[in-house]
Protein backbone atom coordinates (compact mmCIF):
# COMPACT_ATOMS: atom_id res chain seq x y z
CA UNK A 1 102.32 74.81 130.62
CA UNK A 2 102.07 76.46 133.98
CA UNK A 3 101.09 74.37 136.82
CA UNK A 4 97.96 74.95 138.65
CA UNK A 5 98.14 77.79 141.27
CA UNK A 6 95.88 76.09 143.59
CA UNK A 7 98.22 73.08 144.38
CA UNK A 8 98.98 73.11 148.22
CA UNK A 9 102.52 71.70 148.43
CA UNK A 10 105.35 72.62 145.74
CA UNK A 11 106.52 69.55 143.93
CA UNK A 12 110.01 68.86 143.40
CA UNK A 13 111.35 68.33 139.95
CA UNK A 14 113.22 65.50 139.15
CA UNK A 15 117.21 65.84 138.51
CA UNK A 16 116.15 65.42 134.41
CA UNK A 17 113.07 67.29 134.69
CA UNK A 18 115.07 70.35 135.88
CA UNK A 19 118.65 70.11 134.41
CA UNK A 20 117.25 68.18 130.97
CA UNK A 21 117.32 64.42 129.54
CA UNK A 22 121.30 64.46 129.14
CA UNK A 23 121.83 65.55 133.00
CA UNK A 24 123.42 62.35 135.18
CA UNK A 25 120.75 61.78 138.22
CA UNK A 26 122.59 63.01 141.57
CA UNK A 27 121.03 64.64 144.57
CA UNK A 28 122.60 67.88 143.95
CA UNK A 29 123.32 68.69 140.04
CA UNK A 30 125.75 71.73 140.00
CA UNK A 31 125.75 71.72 136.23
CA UNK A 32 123.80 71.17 133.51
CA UNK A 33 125.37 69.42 130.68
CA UNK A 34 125.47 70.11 126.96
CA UNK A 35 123.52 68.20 124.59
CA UNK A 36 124.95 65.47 122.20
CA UNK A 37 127.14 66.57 119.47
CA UNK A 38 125.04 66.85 116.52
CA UNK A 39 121.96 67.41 118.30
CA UNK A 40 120.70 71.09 118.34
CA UNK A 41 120.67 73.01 121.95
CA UNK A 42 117.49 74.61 120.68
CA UNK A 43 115.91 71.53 119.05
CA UNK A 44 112.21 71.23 120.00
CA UNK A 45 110.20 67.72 119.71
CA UNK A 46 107.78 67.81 116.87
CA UNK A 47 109.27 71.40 115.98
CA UNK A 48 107.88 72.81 112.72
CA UNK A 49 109.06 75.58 110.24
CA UNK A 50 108.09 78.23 112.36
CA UNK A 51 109.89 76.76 115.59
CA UNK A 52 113.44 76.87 116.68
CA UNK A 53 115.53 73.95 115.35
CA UNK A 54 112.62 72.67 113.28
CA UNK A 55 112.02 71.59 109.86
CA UNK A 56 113.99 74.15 107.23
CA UNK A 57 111.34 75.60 104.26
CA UNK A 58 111.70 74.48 101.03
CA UNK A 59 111.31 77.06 98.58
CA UNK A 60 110.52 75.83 95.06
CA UNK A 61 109.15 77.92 92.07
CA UNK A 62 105.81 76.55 92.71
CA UNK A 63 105.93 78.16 96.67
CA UNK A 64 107.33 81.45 95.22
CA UNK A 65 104.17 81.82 92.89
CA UNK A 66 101.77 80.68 95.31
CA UNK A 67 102.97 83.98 96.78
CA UNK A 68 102.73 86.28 94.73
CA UNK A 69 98.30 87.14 94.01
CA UNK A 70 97.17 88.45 90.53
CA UNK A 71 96.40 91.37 91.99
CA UNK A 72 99.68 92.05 93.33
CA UNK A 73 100.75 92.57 89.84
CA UNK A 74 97.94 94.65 88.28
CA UNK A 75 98.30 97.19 91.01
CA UNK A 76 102.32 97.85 90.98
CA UNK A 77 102.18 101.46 89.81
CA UNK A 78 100.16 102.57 92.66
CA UNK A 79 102.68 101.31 95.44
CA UNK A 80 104.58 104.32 96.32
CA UNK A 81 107.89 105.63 95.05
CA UNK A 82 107.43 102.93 91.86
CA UNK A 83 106.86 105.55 89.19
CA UNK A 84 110.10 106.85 90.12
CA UNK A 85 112.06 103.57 90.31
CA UNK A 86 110.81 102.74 87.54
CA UNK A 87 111.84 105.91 85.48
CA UNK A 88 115.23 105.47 86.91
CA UNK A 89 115.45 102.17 86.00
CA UNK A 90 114.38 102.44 82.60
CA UNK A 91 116.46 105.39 82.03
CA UNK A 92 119.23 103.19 83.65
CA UNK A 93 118.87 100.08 81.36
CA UNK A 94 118.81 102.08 78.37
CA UNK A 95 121.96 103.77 78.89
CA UNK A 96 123.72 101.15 79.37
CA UNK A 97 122.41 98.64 76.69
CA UNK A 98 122.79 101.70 74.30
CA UNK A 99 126.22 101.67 75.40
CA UNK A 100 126.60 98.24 74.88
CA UNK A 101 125.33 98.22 71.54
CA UNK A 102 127.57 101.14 70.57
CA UNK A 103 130.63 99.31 71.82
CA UNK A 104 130.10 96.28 69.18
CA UNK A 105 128.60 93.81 71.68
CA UNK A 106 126.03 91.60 70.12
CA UNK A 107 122.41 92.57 70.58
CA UNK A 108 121.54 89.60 72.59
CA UNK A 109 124.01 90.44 75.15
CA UNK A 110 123.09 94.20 75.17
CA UNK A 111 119.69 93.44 76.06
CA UNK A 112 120.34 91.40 78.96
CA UNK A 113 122.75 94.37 79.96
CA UNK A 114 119.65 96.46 80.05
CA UNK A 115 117.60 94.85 81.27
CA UNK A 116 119.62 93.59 84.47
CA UNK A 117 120.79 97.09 85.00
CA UNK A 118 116.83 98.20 84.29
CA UNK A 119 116.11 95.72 86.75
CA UNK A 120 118.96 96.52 89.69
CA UNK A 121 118.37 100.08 89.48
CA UNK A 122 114.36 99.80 89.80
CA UNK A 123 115.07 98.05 92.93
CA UNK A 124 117.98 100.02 94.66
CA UNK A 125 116.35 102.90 93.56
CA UNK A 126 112.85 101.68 95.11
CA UNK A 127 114.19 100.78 98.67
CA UNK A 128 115.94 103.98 98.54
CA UNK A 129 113.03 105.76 98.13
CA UNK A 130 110.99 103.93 100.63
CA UNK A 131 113.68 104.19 103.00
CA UNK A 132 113.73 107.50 102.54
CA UNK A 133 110.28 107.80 102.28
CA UNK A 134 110.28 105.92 106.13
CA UNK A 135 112.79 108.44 107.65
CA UNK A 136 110.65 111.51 106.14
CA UNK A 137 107.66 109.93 108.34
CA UNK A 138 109.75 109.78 111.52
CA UNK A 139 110.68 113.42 111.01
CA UNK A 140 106.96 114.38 110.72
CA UNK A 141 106.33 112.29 113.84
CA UNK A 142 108.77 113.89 115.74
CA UNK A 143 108.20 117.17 114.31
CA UNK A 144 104.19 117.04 114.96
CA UNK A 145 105.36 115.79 118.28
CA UNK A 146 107.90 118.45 119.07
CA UNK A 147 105.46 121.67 117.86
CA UNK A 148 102.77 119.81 120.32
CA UNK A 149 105.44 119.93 123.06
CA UNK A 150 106.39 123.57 122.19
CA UNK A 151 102.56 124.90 122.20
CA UNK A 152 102.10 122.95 125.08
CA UNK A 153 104.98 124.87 126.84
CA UNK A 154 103.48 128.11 125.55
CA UNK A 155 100.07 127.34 126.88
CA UNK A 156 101.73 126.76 130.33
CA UNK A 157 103.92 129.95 129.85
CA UNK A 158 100.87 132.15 129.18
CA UNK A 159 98.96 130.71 131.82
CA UNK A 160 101.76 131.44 134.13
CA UNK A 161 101.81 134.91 133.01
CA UNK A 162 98.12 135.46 133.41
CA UNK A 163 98.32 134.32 137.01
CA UNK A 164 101.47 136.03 137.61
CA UNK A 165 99.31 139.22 135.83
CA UNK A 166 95.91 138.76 137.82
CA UNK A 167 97.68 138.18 141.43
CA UNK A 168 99.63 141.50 140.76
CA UNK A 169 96.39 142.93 140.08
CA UNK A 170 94.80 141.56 143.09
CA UNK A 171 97.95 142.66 145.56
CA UNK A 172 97.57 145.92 144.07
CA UNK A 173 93.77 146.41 144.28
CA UNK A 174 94.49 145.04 147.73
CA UNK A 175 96.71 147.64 148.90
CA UNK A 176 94.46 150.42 146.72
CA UNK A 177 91.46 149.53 149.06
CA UNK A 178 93.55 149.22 151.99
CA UNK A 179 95.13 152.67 151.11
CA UNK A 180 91.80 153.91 150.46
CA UNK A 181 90.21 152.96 153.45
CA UNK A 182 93.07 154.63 155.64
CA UNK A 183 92.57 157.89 153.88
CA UNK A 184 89.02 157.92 155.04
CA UNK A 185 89.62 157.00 158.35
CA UNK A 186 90.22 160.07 160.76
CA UNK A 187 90.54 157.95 163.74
């Protein structure tokens, strides 16, 4: 934490305070030392999951499903690009346990053919498609931002004509008058 900004007179850290626990005390330190082996550099004291060199996550089925909501897996079909991933995988996994099946391997083994491949397609094929799906919505982005650039230029363009346009008129309905008034002028 920050010390207060209203103290009057620095303070002066201690040789540990400054170059950590492990440092020897001397009047001038010129390097800090390394922690103990086995000790991480970026261990923190009561350091949790979310900190650096804290506690590691266990992940155990019952974690996974606490996860995953009901709802998450009533409402699959209407994430984008999973109609298609699915299509490809099904088409995918039948293939190839078809295939299996034709080349004598039992059925039990076919169908876990299929339905690995049904289920390694549908994914590939759905982060291919959001990934593509991602660099389609930079393109718009930059193309929006590029045709504002370019009618932006325009706008500038045109007004630059139009002043270019009305001081040319005003030189020459300058010089008209001034030509004008000469002409009527005997003196």
């Amino acid at each position: 934490m920050a010390d207060d900004t209203r103290q009057t007179q620095p303070q002066q850290p201690s040789s540990t305070e400054a170059h950590g626990a492990n440092a020897p005390p001397s009047s001038s330190p010129k390097y800090i030392t390394a922690p103990p082996p086995g000790q991480a550099a970026n261990m923190m004291p009561g350091g949790t999951q979310h900190t650096a060199g804290g506690e590691k996550m266990e992940l155990t089925g019952n974690s996974l499903a606490q996860t995953f909501k009901p709802d998450d897996i009533l409402k699959v079909h209407q994430q984008p690009n999973a109609r298609e991933a699915f299509l490809a995988g099904i088409g995918s996994g039948f293939g190839v346990g078809g295939l299996m099946a034709i080349w004598g391997k039992p059925l039990k083994k076919s169908c876990n053919w299929a339905v690995g491949v049904f289920m390694g397609t549908s994914l590939l094929s759905y982060e291919f498609l959001r990934r593509k799906r991602y660099l389609e919505k930079q393109y718009m982005t930059q193309a929006v931002e590029m045709m504002d650039r370019k009618k932006e230029e325009k706008r500038k363009k045109k007004e630059e004509v139009i002043a270019a346009r009305r001081k040319a008129k005003e030189d020459a309905d300058r010089l008209a008058e001034e030509a004008r008034k000469r002409w009527w002028k005997f003196w």
